[in-house]
Protein backbone atom coordinates (compact mmCIF):
# COMPACT_ATOMS: atom_id res chain seq x y z
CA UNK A 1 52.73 39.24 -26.96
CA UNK A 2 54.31 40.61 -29.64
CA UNK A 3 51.69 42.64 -30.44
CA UNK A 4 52.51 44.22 -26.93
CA UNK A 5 56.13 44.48 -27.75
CA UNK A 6 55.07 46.59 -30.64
CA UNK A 7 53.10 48.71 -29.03
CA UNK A 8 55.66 49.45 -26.45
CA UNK A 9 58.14 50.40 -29.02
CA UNK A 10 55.79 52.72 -31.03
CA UNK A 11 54.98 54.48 -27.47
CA UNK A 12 58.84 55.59 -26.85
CA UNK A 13 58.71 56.26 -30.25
CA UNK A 14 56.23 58.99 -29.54
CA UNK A 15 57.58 60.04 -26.44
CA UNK A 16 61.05 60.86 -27.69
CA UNK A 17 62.21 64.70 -28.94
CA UNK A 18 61.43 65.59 -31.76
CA UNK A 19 64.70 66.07 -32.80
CA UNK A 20 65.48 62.41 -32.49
CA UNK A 21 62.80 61.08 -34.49
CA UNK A 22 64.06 63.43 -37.10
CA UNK A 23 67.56 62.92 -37.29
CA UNK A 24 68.85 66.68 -37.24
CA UNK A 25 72.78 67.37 -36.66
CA UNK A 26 73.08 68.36 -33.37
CA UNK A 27 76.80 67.96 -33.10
CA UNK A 28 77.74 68.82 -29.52
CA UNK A 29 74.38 69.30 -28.17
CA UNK A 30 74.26 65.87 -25.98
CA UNK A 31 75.95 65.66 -22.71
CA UNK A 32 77.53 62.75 -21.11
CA UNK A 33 79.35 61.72 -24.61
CA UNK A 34 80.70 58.48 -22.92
CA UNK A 35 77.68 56.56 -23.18
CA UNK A 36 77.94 56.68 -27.22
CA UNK A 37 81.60 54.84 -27.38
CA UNK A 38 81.01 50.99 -28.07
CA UNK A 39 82.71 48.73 -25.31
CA UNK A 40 82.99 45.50 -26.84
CA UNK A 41 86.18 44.62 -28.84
CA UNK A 42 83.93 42.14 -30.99
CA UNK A 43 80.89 44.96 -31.56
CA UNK A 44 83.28 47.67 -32.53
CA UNK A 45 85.56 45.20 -34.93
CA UNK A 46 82.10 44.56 -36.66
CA UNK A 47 81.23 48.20 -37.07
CA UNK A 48 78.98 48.52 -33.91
CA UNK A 49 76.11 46.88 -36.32
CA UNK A 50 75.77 44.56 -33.15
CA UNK A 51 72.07 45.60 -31.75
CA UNK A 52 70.92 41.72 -33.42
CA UNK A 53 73.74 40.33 -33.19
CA UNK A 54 74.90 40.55 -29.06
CA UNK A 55 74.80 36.88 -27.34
CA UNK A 56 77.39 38.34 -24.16
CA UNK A 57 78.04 40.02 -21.41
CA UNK A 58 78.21 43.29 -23.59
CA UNK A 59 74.13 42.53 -23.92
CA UNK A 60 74.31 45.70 -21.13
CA UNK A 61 75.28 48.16 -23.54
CA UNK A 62 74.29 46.96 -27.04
CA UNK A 63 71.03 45.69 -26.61
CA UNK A 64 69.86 44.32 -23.02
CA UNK A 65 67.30 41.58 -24.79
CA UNK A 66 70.71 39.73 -25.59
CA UNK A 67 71.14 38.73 -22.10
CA UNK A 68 68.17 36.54 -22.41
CA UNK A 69 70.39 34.28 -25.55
CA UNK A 70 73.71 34.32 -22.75
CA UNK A 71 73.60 30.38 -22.07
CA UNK A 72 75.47 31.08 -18.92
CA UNK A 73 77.00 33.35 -16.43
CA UNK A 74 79.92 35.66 -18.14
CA UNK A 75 82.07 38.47 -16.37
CA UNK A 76 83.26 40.62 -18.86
CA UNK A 77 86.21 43.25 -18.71
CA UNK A 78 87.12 45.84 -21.44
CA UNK A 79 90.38 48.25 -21.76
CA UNK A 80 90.17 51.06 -24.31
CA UNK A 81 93.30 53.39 -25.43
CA UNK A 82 90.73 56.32 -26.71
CA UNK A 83 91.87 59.31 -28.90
CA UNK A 84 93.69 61.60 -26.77
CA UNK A 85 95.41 59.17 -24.28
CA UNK A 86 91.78 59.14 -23.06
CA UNK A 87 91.09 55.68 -20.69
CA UNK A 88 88.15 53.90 -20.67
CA UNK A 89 87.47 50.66 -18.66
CA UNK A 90 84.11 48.57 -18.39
CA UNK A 91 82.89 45.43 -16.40
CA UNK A 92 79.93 43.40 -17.19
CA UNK A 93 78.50 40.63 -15.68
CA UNK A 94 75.63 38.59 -17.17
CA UNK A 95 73.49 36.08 -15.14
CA UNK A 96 70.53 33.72 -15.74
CA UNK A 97 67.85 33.68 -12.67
CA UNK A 98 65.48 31.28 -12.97
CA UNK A 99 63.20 32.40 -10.41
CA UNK A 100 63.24 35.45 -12.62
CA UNK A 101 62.34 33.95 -15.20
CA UNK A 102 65.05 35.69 -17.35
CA UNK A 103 68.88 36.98 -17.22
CA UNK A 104 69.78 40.26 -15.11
CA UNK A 105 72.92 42.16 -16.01
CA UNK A 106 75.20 45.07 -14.51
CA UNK A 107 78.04 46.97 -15.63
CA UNK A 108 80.22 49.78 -14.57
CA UNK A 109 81.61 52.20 -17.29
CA UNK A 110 84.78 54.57 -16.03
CA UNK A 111 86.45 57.29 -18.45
CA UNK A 112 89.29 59.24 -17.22
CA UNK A 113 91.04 61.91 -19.71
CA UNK A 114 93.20 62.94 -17.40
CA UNK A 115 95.03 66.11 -16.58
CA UNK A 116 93.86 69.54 -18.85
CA UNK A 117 94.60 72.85 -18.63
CA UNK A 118 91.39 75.64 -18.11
CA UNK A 119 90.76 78.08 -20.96
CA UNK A 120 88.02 81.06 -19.83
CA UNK A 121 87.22 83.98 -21.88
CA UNK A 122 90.20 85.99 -19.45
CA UNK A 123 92.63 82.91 -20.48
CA UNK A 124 91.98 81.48 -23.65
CA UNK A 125 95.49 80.39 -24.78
CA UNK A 126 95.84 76.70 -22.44
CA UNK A 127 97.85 76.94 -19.01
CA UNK A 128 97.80 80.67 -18.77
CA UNK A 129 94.77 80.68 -16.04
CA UNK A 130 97.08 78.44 -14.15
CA UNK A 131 94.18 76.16 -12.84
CA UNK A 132 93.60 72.44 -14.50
CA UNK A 133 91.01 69.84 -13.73
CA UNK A 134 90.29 66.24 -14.30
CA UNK A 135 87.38 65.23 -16.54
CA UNK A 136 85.72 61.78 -15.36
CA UNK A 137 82.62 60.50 -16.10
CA UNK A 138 80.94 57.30 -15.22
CA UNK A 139 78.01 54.94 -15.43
CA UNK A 140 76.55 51.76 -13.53
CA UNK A 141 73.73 49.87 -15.18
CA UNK A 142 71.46 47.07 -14.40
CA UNK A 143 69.45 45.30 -16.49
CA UNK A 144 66.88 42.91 -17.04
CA UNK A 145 66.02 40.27 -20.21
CA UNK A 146 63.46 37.47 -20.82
CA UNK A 147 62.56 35.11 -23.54
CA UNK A 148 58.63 36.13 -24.38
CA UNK A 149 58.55 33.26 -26.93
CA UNK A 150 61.21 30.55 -28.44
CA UNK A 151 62.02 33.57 -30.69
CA UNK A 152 61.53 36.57 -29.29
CA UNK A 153 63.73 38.28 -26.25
CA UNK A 154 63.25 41.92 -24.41
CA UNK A 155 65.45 43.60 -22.45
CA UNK A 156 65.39 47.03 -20.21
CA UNK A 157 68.38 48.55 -18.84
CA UNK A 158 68.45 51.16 -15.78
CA UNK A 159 71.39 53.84 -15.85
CA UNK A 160 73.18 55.74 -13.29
CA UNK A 161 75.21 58.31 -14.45
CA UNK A 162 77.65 60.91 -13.21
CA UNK A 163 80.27 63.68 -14.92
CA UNK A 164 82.67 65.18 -12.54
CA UNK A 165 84.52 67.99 -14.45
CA UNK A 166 86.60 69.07 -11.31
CA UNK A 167 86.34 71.23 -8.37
CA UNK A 168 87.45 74.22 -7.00
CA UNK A 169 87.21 76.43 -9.91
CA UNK A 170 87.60 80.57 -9.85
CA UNK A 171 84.16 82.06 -11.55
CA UNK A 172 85.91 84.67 -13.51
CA UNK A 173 83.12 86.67 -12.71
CA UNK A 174 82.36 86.48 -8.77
CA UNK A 175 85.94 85.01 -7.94
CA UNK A 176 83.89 82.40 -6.17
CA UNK A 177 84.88 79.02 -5.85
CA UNK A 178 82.85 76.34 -7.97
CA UNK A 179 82.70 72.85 -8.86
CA UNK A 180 81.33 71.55 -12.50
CA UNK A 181 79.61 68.20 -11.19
CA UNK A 182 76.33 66.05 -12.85
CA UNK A 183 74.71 63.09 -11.91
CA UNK A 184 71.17 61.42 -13.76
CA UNK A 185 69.03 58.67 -15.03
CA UNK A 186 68.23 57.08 -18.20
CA UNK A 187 67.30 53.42 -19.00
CA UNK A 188 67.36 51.41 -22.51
CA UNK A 189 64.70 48.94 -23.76
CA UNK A 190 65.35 46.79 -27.15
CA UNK A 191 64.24 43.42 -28.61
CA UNK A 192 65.61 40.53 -30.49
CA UNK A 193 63.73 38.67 -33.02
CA UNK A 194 64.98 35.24 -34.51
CA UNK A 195 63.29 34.61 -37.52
CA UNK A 196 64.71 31.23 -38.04
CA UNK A 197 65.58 31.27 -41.33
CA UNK A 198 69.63 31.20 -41.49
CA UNK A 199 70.05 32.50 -38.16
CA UNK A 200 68.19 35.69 -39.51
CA UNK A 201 67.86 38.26 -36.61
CA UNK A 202 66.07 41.22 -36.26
CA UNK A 203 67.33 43.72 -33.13
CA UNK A 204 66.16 46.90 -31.84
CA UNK A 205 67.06 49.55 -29.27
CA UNK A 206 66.45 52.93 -27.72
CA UNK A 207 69.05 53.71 -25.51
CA UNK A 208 70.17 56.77 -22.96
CA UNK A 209 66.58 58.33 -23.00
CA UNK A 210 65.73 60.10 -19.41
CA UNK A 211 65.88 64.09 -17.98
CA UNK A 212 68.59 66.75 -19.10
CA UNK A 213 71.53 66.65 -17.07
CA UNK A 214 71.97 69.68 -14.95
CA UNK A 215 75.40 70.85 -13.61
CA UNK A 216 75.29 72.07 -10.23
CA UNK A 217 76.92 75.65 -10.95
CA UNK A 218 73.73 77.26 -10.85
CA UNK A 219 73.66 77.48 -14.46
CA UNK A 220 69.80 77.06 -15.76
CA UNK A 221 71.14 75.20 -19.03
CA UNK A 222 70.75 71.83 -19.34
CA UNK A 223 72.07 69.24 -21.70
CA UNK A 224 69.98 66.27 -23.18
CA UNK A 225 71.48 63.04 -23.09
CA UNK A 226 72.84 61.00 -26.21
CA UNK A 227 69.43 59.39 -26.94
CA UNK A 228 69.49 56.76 -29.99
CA UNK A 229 67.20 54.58 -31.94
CA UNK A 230 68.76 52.04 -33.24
CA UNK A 231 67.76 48.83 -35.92
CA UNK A 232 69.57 45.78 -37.25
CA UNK A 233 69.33 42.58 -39.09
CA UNK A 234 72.45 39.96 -39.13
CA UNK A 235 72.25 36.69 -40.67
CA UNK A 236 74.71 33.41 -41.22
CA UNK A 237 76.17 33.60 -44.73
CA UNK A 238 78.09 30.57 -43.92
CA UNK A 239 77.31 27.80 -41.17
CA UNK A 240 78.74 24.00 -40.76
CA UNK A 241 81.05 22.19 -38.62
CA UNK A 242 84.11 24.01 -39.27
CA UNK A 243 82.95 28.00 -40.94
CA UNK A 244 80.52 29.91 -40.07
CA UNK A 245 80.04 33.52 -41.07
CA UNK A 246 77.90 36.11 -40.33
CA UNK A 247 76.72 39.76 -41.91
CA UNK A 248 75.71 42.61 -39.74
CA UNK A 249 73.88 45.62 -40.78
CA UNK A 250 72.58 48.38 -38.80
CA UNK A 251 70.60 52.22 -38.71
CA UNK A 252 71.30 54.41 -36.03
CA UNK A 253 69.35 57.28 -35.15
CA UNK A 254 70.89 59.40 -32.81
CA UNK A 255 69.33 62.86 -31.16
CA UNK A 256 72.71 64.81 -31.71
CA UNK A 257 73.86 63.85 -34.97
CA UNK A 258 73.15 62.72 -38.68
CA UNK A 259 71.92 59.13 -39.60
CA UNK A 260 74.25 56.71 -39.27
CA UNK A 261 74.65 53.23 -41.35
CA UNK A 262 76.66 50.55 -39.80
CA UNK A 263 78.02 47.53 -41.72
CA UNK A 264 80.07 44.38 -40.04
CA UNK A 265 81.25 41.07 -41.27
CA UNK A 266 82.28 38.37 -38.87
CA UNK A 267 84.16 35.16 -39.71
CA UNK A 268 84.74 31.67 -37.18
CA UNK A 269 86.96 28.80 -37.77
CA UNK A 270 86.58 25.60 -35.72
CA UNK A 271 84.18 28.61 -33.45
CA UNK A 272 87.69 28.56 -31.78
CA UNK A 273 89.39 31.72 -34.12
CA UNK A 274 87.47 34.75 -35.57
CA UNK A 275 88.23 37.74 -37.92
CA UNK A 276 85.93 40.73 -38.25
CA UNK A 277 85.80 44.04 -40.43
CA UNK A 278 82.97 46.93 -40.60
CA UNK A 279 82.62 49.97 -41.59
CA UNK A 280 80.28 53.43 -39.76
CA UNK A 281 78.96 55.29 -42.85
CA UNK A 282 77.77 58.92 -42.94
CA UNK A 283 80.15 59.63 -40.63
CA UNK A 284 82.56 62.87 -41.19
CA UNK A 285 84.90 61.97 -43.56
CA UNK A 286 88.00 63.76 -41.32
CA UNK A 287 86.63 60.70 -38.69
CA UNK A 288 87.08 57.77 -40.82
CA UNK A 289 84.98 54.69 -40.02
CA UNK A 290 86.58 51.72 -41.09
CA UNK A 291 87.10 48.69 -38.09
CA UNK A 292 88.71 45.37 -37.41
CA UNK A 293 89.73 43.04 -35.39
CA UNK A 294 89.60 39.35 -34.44
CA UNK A 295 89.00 36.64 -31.47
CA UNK A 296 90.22 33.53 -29.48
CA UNK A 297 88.16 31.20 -27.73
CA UNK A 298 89.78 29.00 -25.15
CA UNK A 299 87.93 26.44 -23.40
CA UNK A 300 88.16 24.79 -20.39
CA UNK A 301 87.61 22.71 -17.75
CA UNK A 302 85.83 20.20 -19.78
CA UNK A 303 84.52 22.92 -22.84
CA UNK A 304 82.30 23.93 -19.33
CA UNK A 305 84.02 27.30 -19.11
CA UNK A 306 85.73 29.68 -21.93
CA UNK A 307 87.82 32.44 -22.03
CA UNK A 308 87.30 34.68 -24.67
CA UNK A 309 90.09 37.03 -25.85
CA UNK A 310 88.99 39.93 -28.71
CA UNK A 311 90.49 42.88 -30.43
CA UNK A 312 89.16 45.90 -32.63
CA UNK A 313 91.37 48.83 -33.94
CA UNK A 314 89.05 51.76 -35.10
CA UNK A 315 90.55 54.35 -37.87
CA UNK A 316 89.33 58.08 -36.91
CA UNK A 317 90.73 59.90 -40.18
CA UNK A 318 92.82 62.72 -38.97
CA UNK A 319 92.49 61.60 -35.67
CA UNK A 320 94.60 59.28 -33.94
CA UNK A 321 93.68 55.62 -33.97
CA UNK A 322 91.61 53.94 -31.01
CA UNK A 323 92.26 50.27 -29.46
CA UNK A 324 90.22 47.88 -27.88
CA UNK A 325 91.04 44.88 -25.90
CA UNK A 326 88.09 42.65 -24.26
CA UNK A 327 88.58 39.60 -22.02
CA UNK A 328 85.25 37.58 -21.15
CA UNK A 329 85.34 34.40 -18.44
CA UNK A 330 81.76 32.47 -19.43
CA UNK A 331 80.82 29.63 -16.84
């Protein structure tokens, strides 16, 4: 079986551009941009090395295969204050099937950067054209993980996605009237191996692969989506009755960008308070990279249920700062 699970990955591997496998800077070549901003307050805090490390509702996004290590069901909600007064909001819900032998997931991602002003080659200086739109872009997912073996997890995810840039725009050229709409496909697949020594984990993903997105202003150019390859190890530095800590590292591989190195550190006391710190390397330095945050679990109803309660602020350099606030109901 894992053989199989080898063979699969080596496949996609093959299948994928060129440029992916190779790592060339594409800056601003990749559409749908949304799709590349971590959702979970915990996974960002820790750097985003969390492709080994995911055991929630947030499984969806970082690697499905950790749906199959969710012990129960979880609704998930996250609220981020992006650069640029930019909202994102996302909804997961994780749920084990045993008649599927495995976990299925969905989530529904919504970005909203509100009100801009158009700039054209006749108005290049914003507001003068007079016209503004309304950028929004969304996803919904669903996914599907199983344990292969006592050690060993898969997961695929299936994406819908859609970019709605406004409508009712003047063509500078024809004076016609035109709306700057997308919708597409793409799925993830990714793995999680325990090794069993410390906790030692081994996770993999390759995520957002599927056709160019095509706008439907009769343009012929088409933009590629955010495809990434992604590979991690995390293990427990520290674990007893009272501590346990864990170290994340990751590579990521993306189709529109250099190589990225991810590094996160996560601390629990009592598994009732954490703190966590990472850092995204090889980033541009005017981006900054450095994360944090921490968590509260709060059980209930007789430790059956738990509300979990995290936070990660992300520094972007010269940018403004992002925040991330994640709630999570497991049952």
């Amino acid at each position: 079986m894992r053989s199989k699970t080898l063979l699969l990955f080596t496949l996609l591997a093959i299948w994928l551009p060129a440029d992916l496998v190779w790592g060339q800077a594409k800056v601003g070549t990749a559409g749908a941009q949304f799709l590349e901003i971590g959702i979970s307050a915990r996974g960002v805090a820790m750097g985003d090395a969390f492709t080994s490390t995911v055991d929630d509702a947030s499984a969806v996004y970082y690697n499905p295969a950790g749906l199959a290590l969710v012990p129960g069901k979880e609704v998930m909600f996250t609220q981020i204050l992006y650069l640029a007064d930019i909202d994102f909001s996302f909804v997961a819900l994780a749920l084990p099937v045993n008649k599927l032998g495995g976990a299925l997931g969905a989530a529904v991602y919504y970005m909203d950067a509100g009100e801009m002003a158009v700039t054209d080659q006749l108005y290049p200086i914003s507001g003068a054209s007079g016209q503004t739109f309304n950028p929004k872009e969304y996803a919904v997912t669903l996914s599907y993980a199983r344990n292969l073996t006592d050690r060993l997890s898969i997961g695929i995810t299936g994406k819908y996605i859609g970019e709605d840039f406004g409508e009712g725009f003047t063509n500078i050229t024809t004076k016609a009237k035109e709306d700057f709409k997308a919708t597409g496909w793409a799925a993830d697949v990714g793995t999680i191996y325990n090794t069993g020594f410390r906790g030692f984990k081994i996770g993999m993903i390759i995520s957002n692969f599927g056709p160019d997105l095509n706008f439907n202003t009769g343009s012929s150019r088409a933009y590629p989506l955010p495809a990434n390859f992604k590979f991690g190890g995390a293990i427990n530095l520290i674990q007893n009755h009272s501590h346990r800590a864990i170290l994340a590292a990751e590579l990521s591989h993306p189709n529109d960008n250099i190589e990225k190195y991810n590094l996160g550190f996560e601390y629990w006391y009592n598994e009732t308070f954490a703190i966590r710190l990472g850092n995204q390397f090889k980033q541009d330095s005017y981006l900054g990279g450095v994360s944090l945050g921490g968590g509260l679990k709060l059980p209930f109803n007789n430790k059956k249920s738990e509300l979990r309660i995290d936070y990660a602020y992300r520094d972007f350099g010269l940018l403004e700062e992002a925040h991330r606030f994640s709630f999570a109901l497991a049952f």
